[in-house]
N, C-alpha and C. Protein backbone atom coordinates (compact mmCIF):
# COMPACT_ATOMS: atom_id res chain seq x y z
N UNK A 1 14.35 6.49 9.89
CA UNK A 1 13.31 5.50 10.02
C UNK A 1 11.96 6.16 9.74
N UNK A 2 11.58 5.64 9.08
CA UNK A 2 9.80 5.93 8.68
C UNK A 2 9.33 5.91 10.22
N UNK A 3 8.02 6.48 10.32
CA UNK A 3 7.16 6.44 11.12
C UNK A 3 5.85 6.42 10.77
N UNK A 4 5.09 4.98 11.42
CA UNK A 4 3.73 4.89 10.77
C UNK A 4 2.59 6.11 11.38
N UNK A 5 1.91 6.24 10.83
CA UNK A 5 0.83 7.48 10.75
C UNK A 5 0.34 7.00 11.82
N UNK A 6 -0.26 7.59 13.31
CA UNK A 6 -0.88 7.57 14.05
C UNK A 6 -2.38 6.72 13.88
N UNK A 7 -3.25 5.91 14.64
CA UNK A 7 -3.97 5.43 13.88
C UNK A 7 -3.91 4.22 13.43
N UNK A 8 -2.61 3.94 12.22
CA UNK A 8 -2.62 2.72 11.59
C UNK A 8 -1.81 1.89 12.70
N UNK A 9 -2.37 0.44 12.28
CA UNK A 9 -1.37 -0.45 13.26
C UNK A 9 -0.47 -0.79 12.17
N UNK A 10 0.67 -1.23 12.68
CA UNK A 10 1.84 -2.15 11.92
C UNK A 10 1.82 -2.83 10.74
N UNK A 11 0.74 -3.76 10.98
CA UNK A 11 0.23 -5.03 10.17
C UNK A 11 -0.22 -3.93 8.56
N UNK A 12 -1.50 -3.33 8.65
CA UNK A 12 -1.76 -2.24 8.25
C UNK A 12 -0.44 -1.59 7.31
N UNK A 13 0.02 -1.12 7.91
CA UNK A 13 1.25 0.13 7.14
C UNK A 13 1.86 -0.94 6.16
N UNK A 14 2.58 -1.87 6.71
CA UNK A 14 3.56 -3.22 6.23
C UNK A 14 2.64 -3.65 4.87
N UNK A 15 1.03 -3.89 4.65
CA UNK A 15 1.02 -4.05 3.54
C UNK A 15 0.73 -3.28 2.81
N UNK A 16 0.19 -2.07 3.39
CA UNK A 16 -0.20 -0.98 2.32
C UNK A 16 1.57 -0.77 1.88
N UNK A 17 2.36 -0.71 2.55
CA UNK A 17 3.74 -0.23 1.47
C UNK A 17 3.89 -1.33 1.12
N UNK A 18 3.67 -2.63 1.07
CA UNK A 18 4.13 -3.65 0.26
C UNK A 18 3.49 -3.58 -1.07
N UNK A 19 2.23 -3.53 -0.91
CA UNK A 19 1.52 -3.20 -2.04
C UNK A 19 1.68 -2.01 -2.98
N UNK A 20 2.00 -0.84 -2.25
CA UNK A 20 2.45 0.51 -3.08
C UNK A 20 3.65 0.16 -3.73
N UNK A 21 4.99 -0.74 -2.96
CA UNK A 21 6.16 -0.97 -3.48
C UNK A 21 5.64 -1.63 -4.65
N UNK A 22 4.85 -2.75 -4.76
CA UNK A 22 4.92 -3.30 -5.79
C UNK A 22 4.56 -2.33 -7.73
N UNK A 23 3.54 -1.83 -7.16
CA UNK A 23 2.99 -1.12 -8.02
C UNK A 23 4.33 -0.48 -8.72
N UNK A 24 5.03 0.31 -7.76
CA UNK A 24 6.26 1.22 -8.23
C UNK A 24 7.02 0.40 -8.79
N UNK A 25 7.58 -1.18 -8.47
CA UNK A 25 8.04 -1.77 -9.24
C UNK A 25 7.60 -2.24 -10.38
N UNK A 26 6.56 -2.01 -10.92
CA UNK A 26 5.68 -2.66 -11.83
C UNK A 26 5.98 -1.35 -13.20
N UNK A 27 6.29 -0.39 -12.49
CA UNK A 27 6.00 0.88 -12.89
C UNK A 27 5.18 2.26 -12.93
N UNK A 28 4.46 2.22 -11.78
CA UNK A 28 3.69 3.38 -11.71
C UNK A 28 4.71 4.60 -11.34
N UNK A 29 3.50 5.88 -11.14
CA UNK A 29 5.48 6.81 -10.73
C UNK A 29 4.76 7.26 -9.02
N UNK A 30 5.98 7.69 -9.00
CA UNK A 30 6.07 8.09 -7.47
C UNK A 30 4.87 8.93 -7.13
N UNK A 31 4.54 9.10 -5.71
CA UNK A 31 3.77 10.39 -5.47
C UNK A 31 4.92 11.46 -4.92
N UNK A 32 5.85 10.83 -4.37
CA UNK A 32 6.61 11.64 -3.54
C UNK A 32 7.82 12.08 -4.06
N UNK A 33 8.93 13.10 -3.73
CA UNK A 33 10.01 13.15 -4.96
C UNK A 33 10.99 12.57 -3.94
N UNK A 34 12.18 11.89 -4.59
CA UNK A 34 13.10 11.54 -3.91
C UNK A 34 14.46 10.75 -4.47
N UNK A 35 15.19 10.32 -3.84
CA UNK A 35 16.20 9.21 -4.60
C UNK A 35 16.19 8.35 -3.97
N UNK A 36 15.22 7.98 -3.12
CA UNK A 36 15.19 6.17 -2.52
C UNK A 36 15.17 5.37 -3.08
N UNK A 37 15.10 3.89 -2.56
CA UNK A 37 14.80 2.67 -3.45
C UNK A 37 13.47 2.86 -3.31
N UNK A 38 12.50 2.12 -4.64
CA UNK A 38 11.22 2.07 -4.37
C UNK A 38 10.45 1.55 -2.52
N UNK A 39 10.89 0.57 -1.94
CA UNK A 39 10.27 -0.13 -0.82
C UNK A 39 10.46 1.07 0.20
N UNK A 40 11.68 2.36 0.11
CA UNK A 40 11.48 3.30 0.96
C UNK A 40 10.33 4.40 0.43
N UNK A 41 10.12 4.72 -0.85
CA UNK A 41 9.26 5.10 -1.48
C UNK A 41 7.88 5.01 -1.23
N UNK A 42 7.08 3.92 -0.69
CA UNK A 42 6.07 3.38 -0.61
C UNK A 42 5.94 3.61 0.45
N UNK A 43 6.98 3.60 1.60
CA UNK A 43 6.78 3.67 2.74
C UNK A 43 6.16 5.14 3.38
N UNK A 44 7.38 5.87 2.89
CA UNK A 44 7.30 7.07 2.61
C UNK A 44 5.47 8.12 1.81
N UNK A 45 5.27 7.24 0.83
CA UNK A 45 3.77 7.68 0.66
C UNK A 45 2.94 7.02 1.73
N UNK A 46 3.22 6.30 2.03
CA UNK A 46 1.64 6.17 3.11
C UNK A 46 1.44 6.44 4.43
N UNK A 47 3.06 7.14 4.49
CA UNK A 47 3.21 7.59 6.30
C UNK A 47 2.78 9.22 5.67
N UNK A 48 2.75 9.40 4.42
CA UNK A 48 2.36 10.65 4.36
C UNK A 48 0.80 11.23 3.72
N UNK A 49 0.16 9.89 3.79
CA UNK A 49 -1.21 9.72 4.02
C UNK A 49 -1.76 9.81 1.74
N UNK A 50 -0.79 9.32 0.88
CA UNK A 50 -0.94 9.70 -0.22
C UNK A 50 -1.33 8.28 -0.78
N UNK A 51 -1.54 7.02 -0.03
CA UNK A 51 -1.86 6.32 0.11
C UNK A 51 -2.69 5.43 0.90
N UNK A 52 -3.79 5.01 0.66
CA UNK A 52 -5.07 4.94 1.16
C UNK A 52 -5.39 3.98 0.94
N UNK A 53 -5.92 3.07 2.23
CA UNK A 53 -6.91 2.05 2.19
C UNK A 53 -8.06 2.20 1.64
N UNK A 54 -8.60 1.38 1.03
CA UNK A 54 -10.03 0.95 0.21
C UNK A 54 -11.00 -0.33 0.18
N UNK A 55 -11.80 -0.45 1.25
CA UNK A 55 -12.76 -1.20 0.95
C UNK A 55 -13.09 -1.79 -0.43
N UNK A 56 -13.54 -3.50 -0.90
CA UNK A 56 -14.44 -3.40 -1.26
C UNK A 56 -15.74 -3.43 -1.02
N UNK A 57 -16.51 -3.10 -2.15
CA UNK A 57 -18.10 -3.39 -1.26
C UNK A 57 -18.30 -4.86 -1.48
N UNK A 58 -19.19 -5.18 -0.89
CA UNK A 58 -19.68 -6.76 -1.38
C UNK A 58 -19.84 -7.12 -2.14
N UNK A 59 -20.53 -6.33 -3.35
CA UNK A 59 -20.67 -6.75 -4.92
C UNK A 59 -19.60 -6.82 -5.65
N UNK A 60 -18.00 -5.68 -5.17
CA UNK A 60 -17.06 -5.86 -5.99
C UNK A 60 -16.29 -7.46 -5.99
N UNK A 61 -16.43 -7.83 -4.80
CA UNK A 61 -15.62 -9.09 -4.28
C UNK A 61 -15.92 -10.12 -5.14
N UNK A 62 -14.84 -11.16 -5.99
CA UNK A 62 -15.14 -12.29 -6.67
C UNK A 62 -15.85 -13.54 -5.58
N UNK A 63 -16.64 -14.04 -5.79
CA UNK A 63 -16.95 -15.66 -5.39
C UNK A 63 -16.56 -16.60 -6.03
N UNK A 64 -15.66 -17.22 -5.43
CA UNK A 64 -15.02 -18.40 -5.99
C UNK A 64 -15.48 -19.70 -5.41
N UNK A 65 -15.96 -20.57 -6.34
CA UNK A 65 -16.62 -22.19 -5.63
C UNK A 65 -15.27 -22.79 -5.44
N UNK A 66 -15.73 -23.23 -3.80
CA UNK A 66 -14.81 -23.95 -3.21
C UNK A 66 -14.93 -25.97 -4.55
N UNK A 67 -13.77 -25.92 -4.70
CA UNK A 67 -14.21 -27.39 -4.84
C UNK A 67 -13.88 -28.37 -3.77
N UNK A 68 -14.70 -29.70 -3.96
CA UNK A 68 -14.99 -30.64 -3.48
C UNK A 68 -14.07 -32.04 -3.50
């Protein structure tokens, strides 16, 4: 069993590897070496801190008009 990094809550870990899984399925390559399935893969990079949360700033963020 993975273990999340001290620090992060649950919610947290669950999408940063959802999001890393995806990427790997998309095709990026691993950070880590191994023979897992990708979703253990992802998991695996961000309990080992090779994956990182990122702000945006306020200017990066799209505004989208609500319609009416």
């Amino acid at each position: 069993m993975i273990q999340r990094p001290a620090g992060m809550g649950a919610f947290t870990f669950v999408v940063l590897s959802t999001l890393r899984s995806t990427q790997l399925i998309r095709g990026c390559r691993p950070r880590v070496e191994g023979v897992h399935k990708r979703t253990v893969i992802a998991q695996i990079e961000v309990a080992e801190g090779k994956v990182l949360q990122q702000f945006a700033a306020p200017a990066e963020i799209a505004v989208v008009p609500s319609e009416v």
